[in-house]
PDB file of N, CA and C in Angstrom:
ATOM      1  N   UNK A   1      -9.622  15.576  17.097  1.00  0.00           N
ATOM      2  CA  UNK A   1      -9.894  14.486  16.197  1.00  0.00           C
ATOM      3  C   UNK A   1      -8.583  14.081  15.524  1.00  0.00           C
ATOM      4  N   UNK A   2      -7.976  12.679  15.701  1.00  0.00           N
ATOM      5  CA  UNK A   2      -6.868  12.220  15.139  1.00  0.00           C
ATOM      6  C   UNK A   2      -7.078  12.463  13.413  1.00  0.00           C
ATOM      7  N   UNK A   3      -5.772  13.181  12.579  1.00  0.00           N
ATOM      8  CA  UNK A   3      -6.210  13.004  11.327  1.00  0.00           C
ATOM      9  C   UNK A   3      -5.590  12.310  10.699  1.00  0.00           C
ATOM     10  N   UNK A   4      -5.891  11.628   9.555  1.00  0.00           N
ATOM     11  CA  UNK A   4      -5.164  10.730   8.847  1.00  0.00           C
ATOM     12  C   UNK A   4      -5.805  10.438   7.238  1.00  0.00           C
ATOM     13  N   UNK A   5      -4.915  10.108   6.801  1.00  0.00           N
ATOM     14  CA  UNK A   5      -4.854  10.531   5.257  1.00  0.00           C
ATOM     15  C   UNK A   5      -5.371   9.092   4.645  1.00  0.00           C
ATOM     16  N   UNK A   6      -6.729   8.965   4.507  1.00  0.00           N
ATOM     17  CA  UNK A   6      -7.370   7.815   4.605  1.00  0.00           C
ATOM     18  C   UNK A   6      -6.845   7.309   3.683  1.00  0.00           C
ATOM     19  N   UNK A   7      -6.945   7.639   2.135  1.00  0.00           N
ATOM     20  CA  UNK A   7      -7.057   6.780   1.267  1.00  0.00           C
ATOM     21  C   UNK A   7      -5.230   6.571   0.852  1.00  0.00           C
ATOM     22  N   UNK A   8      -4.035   7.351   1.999  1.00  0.00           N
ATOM     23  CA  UNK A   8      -2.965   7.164   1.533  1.00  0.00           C
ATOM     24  C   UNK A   8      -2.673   5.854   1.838  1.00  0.00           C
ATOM     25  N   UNK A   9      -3.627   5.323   3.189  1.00  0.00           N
ATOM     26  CA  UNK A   9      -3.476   4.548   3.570  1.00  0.00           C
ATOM     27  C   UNK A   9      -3.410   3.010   3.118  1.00  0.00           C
ATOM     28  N   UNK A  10      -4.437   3.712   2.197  1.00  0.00           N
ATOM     29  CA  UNK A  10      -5.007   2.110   0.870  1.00  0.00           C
ATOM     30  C   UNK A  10      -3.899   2.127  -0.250  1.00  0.00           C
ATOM     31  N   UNK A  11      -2.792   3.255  -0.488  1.00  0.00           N
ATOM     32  CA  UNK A  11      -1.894   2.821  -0.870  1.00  0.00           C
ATOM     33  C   UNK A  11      -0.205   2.181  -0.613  1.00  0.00           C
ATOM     34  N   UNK A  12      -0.355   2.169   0.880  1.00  0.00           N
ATOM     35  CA  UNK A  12       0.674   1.558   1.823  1.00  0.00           C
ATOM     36  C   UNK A  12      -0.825   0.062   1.726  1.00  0.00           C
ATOM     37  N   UNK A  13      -1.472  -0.162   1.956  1.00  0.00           N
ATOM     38  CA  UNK A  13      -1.987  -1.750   1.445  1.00  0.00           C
ATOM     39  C   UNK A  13      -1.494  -2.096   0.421  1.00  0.00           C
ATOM     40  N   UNK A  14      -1.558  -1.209  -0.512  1.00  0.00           N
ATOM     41  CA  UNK A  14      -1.550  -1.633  -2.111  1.00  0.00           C
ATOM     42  C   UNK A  14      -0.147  -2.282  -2.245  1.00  0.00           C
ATOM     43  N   UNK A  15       1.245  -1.892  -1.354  1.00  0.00           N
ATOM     44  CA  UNK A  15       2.545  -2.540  -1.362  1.00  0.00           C
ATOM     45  C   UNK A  15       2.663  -3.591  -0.285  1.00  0.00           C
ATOM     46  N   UNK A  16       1.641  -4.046  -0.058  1.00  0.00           N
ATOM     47  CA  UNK A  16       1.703  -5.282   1.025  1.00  0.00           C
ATOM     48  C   UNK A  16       0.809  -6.257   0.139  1.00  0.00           C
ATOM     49  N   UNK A  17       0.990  -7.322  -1.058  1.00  0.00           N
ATOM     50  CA  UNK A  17       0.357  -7.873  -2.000  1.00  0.00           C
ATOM     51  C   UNK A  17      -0.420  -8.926  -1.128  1.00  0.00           C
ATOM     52  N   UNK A  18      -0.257  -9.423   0.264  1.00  0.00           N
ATOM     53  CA  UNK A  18      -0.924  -9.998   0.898  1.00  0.00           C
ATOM     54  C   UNK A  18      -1.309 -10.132   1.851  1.00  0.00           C
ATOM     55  N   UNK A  19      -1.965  -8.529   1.983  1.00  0.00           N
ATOM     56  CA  UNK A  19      -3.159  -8.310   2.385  1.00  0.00           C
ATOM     57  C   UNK A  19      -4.298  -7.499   1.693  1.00  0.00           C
ATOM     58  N   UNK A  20      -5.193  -8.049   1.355  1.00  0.00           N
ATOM     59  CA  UNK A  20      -6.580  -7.366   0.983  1.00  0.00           C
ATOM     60  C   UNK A  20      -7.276  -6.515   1.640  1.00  0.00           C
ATOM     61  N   UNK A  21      -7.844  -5.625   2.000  1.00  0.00           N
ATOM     62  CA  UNK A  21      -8.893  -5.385   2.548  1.00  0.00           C
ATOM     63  C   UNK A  21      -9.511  -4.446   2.034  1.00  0.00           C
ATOM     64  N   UNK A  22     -10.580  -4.328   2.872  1.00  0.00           N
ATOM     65  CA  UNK A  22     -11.932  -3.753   2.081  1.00  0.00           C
ATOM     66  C   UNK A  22     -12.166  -2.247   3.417  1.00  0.00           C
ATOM     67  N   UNK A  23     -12.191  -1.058   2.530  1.00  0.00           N
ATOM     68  CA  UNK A  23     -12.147   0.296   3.477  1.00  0.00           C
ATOM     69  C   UNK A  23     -13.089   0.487   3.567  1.00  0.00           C
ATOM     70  N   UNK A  24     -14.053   0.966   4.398  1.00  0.00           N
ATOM     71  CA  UNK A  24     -15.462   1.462   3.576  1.00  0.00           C
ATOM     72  C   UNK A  24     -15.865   3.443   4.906  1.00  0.00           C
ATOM     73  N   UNK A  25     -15.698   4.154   3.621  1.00  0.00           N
ATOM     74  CA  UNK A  25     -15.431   5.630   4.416  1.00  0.00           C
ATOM     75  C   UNK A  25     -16.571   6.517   3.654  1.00  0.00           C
ATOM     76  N   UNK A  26     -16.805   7.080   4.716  1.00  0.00           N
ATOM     77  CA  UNK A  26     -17.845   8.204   4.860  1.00  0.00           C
ATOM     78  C   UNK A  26     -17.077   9.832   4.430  1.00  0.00           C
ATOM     79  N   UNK A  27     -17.491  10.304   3.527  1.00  0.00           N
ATOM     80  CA  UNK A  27     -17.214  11.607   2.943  1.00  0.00           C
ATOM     81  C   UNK A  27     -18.467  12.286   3.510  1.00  0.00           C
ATOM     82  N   UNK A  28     -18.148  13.625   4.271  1.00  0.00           N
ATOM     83  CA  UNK A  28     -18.989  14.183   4.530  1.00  0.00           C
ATOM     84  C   UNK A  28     -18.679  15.687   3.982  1.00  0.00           C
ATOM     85  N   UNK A  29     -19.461  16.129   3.395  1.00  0.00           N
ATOM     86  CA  UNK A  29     -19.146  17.630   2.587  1.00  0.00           C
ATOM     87  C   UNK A  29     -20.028  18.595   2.986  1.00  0.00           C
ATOM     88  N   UNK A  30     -19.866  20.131   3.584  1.00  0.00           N
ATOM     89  CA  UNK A  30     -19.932  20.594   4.118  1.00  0.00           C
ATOM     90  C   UNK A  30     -21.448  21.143   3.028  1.00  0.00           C
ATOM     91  N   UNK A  31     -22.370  21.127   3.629  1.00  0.00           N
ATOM     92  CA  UNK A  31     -23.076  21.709   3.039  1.00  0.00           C
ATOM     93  C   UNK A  31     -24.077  20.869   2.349  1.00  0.00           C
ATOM     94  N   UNK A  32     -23.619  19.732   1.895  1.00  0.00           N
ATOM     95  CA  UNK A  32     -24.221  18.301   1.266  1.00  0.00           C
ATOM     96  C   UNK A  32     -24.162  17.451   1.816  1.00  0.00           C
ATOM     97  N   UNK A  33     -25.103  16.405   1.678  1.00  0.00           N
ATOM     98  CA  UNK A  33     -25.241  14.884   1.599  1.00  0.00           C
ATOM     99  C   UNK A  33     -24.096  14.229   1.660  1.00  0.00           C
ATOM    100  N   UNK A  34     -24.227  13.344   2.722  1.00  0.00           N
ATOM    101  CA  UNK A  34     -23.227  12.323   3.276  1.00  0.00           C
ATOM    102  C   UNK A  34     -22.978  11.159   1.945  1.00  0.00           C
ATOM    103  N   UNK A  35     -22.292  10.434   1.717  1.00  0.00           N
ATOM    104  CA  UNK A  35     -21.585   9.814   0.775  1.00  0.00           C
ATOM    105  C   UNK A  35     -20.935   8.373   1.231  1.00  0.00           C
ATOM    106  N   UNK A  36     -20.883   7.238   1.225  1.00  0.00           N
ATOM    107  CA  UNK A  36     -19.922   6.335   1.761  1.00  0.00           C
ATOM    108  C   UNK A  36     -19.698   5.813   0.755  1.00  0.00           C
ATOM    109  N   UNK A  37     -18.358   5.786   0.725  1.00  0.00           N
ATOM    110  CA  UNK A  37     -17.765   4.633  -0.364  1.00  0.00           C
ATOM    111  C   UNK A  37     -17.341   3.669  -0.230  1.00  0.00           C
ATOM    112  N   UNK A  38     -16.920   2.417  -0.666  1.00  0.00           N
ATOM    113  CA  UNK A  38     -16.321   1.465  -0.607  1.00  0.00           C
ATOM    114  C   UNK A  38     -15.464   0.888  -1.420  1.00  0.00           C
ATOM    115  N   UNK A  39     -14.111   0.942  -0.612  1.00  0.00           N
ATOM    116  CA  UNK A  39     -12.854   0.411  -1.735  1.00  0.00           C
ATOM    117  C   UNK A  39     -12.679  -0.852  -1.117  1.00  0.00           C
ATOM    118  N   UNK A  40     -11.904  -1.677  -2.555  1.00  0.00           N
ATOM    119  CA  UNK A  40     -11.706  -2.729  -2.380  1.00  0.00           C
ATOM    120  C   UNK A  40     -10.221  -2.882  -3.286  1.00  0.00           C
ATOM    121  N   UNK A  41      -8.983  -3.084  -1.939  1.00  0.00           N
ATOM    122  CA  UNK A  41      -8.118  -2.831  -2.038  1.00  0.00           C
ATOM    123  C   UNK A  41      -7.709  -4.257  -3.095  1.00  0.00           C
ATOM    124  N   UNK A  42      -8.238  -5.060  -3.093  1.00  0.00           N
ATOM    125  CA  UNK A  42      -7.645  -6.396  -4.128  1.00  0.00           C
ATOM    126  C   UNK A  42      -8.256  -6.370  -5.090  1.00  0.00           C
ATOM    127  N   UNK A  43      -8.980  -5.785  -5.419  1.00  0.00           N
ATOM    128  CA  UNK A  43     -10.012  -5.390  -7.053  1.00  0.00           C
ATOM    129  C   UNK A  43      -9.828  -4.181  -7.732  1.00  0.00           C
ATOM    130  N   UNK A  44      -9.270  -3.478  -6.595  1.00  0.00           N
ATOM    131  CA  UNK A  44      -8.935  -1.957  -7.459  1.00  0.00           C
ATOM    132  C   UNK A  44     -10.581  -0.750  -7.588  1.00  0.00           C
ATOM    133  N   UNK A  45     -11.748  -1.801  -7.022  1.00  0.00           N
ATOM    134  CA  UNK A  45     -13.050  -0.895  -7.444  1.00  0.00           C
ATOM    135  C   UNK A  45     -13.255  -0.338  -6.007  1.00  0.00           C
ATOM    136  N   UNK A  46     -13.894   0.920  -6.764  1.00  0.00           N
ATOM    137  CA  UNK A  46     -14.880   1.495  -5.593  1.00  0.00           C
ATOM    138  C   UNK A  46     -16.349   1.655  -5.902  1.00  0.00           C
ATOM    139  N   UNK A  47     -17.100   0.912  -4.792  1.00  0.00           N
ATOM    140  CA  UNK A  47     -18.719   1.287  -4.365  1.00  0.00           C
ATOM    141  C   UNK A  47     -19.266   2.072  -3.823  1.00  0.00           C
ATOM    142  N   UNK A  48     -20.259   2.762  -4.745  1.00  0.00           N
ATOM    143  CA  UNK A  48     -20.755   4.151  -4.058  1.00  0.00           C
ATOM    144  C   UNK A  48     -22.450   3.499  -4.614  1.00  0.00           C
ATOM    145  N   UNK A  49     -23.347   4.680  -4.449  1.00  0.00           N
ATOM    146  CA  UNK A  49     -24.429   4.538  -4.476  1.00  0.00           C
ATOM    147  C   UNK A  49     -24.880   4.151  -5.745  1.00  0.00           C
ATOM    148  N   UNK A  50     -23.997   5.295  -6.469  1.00  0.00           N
ATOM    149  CA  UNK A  50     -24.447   5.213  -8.245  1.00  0.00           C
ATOM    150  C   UNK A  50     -24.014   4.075  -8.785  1.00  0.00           C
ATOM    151  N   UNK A  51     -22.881   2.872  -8.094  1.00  0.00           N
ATOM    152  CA  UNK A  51     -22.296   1.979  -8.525  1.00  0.00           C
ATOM    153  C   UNK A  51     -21.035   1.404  -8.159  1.00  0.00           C
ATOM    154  N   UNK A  52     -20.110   0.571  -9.262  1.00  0.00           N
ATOM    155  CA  UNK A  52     -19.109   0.144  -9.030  1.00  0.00           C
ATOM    156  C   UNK A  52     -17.964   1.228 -10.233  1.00  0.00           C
ATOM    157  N   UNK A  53     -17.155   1.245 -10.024  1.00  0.00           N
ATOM    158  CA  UNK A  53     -15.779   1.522 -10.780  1.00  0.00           C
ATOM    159  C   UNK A  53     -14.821   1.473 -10.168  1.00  0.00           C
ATOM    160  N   UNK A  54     -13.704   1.322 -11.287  1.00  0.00           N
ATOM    161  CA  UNK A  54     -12.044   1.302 -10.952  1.00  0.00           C
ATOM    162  C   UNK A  54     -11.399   2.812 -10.545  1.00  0.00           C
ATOM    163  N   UNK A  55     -11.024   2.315  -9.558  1.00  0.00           N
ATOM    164  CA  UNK A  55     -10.141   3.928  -8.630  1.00  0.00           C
ATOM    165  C   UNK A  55      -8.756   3.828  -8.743  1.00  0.00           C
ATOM    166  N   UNK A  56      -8.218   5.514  -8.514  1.00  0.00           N
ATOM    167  CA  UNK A  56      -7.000   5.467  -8.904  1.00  0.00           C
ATOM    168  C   UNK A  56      -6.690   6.206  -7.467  1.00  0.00           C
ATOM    169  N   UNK A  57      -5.215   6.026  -7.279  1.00  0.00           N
ATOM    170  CA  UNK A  57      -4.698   6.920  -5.929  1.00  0.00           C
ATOM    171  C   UNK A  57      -3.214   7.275  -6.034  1.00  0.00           C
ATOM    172  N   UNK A  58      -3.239   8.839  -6.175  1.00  0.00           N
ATOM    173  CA  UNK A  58      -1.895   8.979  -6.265  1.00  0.00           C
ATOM    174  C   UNK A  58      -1.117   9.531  -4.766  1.00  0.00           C
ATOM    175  N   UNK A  59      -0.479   8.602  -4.150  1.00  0.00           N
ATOM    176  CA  UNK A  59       0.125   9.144  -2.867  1.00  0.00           C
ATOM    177  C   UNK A  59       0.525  10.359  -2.617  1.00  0.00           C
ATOM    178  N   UNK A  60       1.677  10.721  -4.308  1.00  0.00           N
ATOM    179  CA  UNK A  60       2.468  12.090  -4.255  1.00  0.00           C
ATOM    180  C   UNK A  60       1.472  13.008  -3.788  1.00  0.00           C
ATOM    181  N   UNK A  61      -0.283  13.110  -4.452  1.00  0.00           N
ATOM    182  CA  UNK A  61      -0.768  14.292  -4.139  1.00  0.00           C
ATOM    183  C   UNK A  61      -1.625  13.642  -3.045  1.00  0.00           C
ATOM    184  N   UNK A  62      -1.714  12.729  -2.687  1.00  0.00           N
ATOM    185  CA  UNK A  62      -2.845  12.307  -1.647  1.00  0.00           C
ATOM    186  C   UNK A  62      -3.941  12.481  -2.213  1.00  0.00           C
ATOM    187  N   UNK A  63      -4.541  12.055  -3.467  1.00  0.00           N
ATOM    188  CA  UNK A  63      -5.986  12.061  -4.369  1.00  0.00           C
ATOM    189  C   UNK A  63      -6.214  10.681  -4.767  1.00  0.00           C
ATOM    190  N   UNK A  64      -7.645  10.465  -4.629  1.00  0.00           N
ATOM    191  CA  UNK A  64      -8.336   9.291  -4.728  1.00  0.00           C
ATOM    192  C   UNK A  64      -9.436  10.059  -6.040  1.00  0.00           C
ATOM    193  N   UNK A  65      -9.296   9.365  -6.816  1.00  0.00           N
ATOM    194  CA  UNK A  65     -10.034   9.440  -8.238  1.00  0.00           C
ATOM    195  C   UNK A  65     -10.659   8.551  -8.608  1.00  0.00           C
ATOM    196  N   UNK A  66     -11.765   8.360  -8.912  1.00  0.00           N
ATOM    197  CA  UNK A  66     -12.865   7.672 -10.070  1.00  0.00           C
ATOM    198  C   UNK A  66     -12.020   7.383 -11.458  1.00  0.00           C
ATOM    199  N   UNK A  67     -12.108   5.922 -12.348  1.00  0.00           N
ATOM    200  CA  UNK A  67     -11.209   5.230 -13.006  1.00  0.00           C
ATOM    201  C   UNK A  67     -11.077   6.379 -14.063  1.00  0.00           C
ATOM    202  N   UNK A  68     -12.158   7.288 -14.538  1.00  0.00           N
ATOM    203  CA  UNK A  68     -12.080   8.216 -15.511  1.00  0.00           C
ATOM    204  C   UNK A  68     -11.532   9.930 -15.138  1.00  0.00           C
ATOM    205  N   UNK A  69     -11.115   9.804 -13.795  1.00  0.00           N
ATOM    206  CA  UNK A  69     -10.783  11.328 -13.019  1.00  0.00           C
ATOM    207  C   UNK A  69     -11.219  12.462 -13.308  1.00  0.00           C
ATOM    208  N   UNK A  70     -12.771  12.134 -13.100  1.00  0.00           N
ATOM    209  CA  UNK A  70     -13.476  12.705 -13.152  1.00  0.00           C
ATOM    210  C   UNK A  70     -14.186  13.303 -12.194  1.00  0.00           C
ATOM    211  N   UNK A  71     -14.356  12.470 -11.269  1.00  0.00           N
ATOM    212  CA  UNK A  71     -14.490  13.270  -9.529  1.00  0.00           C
ATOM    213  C   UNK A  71     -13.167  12.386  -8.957  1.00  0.00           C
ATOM    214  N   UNK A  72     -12.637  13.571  -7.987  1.00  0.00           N
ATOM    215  CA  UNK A  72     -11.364  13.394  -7.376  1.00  0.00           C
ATOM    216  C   UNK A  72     -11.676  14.040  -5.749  1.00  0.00           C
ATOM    217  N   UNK A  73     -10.697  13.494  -4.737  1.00  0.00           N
ATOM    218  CA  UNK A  73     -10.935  14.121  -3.699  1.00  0.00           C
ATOM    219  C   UNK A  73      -9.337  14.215  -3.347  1.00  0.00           C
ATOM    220  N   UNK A  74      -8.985  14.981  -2.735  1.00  0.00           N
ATOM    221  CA  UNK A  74      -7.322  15.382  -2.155  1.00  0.00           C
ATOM    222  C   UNK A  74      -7.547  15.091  -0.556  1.00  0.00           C
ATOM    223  N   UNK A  75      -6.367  14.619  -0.157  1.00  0.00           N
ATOM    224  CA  UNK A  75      -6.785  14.729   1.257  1.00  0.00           C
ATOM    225  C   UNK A  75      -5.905  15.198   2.175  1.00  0.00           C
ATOM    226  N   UNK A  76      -5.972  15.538   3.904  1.00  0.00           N
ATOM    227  CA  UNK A  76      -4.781  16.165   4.067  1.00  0.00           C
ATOM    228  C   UNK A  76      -4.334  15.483   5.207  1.00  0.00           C
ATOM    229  N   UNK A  77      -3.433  15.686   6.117  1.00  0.00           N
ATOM    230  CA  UNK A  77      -3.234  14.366   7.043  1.00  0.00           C
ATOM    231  C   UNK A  77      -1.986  13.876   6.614  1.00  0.00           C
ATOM    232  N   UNK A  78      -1.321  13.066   7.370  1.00  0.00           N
ATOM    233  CA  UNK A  78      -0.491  12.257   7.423  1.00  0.00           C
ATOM    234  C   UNK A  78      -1.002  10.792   6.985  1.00  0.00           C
ATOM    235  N   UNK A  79      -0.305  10.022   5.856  1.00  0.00           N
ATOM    236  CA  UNK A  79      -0.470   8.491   5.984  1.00  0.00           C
ATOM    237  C   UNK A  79       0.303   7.509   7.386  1.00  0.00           C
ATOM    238  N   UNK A  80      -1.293   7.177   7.464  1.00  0.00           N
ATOM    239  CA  UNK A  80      -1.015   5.831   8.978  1.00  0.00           C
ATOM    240  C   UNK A  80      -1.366   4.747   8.692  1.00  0.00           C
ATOM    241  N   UNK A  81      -1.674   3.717   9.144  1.00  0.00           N
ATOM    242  CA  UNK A  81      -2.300   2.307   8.885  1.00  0.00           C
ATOM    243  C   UNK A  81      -3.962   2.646   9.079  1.00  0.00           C
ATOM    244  N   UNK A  82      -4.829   2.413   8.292  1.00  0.00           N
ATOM    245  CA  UNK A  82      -6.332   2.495   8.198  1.00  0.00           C
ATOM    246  C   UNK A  82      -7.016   1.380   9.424  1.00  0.00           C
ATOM    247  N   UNK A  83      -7.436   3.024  10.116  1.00  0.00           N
ATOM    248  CA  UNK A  83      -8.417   2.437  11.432  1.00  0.00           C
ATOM    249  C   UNK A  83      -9.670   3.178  11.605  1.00  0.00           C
ATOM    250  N   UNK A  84     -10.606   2.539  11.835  1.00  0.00           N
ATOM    251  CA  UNK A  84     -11.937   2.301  11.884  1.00  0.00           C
ATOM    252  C   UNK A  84     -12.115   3.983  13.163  1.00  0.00           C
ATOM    253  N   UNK A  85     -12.679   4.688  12.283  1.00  0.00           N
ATOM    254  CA  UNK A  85     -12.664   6.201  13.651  1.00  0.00           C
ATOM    255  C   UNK A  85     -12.093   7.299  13.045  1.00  0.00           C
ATOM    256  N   UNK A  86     -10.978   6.893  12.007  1.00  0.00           N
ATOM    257  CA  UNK A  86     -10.210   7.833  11.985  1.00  0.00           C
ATOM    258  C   UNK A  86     -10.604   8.460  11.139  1.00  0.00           C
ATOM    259  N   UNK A  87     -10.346  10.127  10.605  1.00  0.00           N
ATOM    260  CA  UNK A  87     -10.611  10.990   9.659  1.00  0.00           C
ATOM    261  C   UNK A  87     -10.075  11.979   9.881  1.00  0.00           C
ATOM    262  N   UNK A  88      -9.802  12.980   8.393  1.00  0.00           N
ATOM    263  CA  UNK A  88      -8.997  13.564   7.855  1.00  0.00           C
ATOM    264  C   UNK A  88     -10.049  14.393   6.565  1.00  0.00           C
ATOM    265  N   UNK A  89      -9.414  15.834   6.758  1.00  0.00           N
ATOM    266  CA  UNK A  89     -10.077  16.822   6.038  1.00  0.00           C
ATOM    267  C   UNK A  89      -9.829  16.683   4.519  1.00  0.00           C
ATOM    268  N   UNK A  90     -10.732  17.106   3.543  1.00  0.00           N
ATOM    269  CA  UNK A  90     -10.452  16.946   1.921  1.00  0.00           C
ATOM    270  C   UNK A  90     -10.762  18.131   1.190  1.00  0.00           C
ATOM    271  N   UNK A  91     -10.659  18.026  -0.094  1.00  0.00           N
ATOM    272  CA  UNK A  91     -11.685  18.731  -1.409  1.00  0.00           C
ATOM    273  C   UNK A  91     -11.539  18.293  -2.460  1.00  0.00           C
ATOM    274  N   UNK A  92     -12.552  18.436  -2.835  1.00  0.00           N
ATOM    275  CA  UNK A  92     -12.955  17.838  -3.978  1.00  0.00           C
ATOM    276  C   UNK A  92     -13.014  18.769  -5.532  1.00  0.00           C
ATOM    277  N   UNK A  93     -12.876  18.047  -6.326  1.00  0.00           N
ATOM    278  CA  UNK A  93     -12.952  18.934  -7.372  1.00  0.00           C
ATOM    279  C   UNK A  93     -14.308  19.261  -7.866  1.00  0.00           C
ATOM    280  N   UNK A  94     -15.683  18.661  -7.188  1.00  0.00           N
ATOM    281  CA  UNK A  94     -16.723  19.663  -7.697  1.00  0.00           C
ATOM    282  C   UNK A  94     -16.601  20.763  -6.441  1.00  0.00           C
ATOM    283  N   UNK A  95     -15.563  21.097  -5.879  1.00  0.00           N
ATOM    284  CA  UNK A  95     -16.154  22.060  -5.377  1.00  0.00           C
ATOM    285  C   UNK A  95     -16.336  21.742  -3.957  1.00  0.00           C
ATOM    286  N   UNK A  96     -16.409  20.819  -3.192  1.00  0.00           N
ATOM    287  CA  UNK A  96     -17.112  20.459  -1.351  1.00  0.00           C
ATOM    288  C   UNK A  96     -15.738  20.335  -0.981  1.00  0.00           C
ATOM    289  N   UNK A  97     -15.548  20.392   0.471  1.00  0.00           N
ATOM    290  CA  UNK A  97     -14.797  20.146   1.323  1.00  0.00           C
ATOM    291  C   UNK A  97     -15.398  19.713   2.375  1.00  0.00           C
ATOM    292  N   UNK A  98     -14.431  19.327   3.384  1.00  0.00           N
ATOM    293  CA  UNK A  98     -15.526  18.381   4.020  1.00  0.00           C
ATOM    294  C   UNK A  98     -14.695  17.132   5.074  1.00  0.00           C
ATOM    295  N   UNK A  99     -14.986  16.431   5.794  1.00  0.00           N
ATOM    296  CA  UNK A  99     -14.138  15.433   6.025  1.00  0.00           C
ATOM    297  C   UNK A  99     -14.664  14.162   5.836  1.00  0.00           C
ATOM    298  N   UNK A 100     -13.979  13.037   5.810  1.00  0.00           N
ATOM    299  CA  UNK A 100     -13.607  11.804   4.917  1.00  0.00           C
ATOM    300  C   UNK A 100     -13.395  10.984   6.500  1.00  0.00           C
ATOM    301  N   UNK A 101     -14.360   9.947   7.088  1.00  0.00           N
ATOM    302  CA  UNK A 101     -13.872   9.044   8.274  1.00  0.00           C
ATOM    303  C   UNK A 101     -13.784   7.985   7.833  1.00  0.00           C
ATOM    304  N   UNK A 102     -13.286   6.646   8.151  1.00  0.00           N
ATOM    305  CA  UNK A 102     -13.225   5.701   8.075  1.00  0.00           C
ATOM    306  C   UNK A 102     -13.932   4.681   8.943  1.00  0.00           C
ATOM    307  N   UNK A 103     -14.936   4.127   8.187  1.00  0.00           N
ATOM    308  CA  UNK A 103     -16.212   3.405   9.168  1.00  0.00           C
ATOM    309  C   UNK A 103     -15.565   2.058   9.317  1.00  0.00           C
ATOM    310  N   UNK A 104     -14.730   1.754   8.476  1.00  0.00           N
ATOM    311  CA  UNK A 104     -15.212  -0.024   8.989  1.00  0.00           C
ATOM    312  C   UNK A 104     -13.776  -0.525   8.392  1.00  0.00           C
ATOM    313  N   UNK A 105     -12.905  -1.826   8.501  1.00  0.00           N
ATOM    314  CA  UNK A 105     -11.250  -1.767   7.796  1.00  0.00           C
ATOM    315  C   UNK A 105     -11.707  -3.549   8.146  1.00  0.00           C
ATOM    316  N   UNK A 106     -11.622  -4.320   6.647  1.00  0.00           N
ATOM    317  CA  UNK A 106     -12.166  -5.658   7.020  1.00  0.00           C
ATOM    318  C   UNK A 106     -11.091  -6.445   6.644  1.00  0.00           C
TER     319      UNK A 106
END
């Protein structure tokens, strides 16, 4: 399985001011319930089930955080350009690990 460091990816978007796009990735945690989120690289929010909020991403550690960093996920992988297939192993700070694919790059 090719791995790749999904959400580093949304921050190599984040330095290209024109292009937008919209990620939308499947967290799967070992033991739990599947998860898809949806970022939206020109709004800064992410969509999950419970809702909308503002996400944060720090490249240095490869972590994608909720606007209050309060749930966080790390990821491991190399940053590539975000393609539809690809995934890359994580953990999270409640605790899951798990891997993180990338369903859909619009």
């Amino acid at each position: 399985m090719k791995k790749l460091t999904a959400l580093t990816a949304i921050a190599a978007l984040a330095s290209a001011p024109a292009f937008a796009a919209i990620i939308t990735i499947e967290f799967a945690p070992e033991g739990a319930d599947k998860v898809v989120v949806v970022l939206n690289d020109e709004t800064n929010m992410m969509t999950t089930d419970e809702g909308e909020t503002a996400y944060t991403f720090d490249p240095a550690t490869n972590t994608l955080c909720d606007a209050a960093g309060e749930r966080c996920a790390t990821f491991d992988g190399e940053a590539e350009a975000p393609v539809a297939g690809a995934s890359t192993t994580y953990s999270a700070t409640n605790g899951h690990t798990g891997v993180a694919t990338i369903l859909s790059v619009e």
